[in-house]
Protein backbone atom coordinates (compact mmCIF):
# COMPACT_ATOMS: atom_id res chain seq x y z
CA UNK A 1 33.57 1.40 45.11
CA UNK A 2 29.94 2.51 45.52
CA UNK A 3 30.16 4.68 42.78
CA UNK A 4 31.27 2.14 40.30
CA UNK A 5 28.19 -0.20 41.06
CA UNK A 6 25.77 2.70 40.64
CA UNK A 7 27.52 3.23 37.54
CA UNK A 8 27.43 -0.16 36.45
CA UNK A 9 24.07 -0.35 36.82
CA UNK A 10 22.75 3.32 35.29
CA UNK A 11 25.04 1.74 32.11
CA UNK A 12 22.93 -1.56 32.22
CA UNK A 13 19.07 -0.10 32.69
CA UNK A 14 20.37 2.67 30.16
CA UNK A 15 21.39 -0.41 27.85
CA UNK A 16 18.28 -2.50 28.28
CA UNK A 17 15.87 0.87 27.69
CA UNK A 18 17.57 1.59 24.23
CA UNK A 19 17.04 -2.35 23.35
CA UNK A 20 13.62 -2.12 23.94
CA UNK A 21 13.30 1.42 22.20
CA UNK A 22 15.11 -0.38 18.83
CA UNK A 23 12.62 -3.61 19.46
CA UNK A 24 9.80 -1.39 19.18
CA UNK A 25 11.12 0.38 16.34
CA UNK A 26 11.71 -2.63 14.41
CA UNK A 27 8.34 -3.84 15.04
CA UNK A 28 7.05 -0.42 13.77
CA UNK A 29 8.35 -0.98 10.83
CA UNK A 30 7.49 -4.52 10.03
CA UNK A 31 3.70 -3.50 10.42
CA UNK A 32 4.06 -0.98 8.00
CA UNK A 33 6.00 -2.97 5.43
CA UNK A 34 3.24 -5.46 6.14
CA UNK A 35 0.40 -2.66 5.70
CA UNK A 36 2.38 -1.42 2.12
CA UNK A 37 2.12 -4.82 1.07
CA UNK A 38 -1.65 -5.36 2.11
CA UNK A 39 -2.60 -2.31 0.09
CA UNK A 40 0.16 -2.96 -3.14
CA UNK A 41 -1.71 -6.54 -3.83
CA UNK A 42 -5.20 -4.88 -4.43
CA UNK A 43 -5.40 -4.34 -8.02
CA UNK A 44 -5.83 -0.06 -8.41
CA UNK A 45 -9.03 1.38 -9.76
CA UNK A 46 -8.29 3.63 -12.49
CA UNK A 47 -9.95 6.02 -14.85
CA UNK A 48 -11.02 5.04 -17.93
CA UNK A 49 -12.22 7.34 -20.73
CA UNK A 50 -15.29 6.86 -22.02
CA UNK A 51 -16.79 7.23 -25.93
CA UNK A 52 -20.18 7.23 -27.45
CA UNK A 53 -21.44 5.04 -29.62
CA UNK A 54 -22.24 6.28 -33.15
CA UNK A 55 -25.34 3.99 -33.42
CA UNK A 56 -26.40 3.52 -30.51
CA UNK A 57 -25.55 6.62 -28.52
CA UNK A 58 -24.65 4.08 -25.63
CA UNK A 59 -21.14 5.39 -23.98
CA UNK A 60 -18.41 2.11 -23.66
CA UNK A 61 -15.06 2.83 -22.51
CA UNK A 62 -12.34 3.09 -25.12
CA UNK A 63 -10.92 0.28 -25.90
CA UNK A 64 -13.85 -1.89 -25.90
CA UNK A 65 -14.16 -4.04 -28.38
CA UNK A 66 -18.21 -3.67 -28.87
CA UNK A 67 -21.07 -2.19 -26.91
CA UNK A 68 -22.84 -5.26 -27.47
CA UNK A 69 -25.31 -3.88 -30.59
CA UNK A 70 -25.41 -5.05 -33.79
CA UNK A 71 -23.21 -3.28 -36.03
CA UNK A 72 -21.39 -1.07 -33.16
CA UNK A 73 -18.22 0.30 -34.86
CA UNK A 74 -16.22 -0.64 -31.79
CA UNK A 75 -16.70 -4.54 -32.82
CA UNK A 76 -13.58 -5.60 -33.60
């Protein structure tokens, strides 16, 4: 009869531990998630490649419709 209480309760605190250990877990990953989200919402800073201006030797990057002089060949 003892043995079956101890039992019992080694079952129950062995129960309760691995509830908290999957609480934890859980909450583990919902900071991450959160933390991937935080950082996928910044808009990414990317590399650009740059070319020089035939008349005014000013570098804009390409695409760029003008460097802002008169009579750049970038001006669309």
């Amino acid at each position: 009869m003892f043995t079956k209480i101890i039992f019992t309760i080694i079952v129950v605190i062995a129960a309760w531990q691995g509830f908290k250990l999957f609480a934890r877990l859980q909450d583990q990953r919902e900071k991450r998630a959160k933390m991937d989200r935080k950082s996928s919402d910044q808009p990414s800073v990317g590399v650009e490649d740059m070319v020089q201006c035939s008349k005014c030797d000013a570098y804009v990057a390409r695409g760029t419709k003008s460097c802002g002089k008169d009579g750049c060949p970038f001006s669309g």
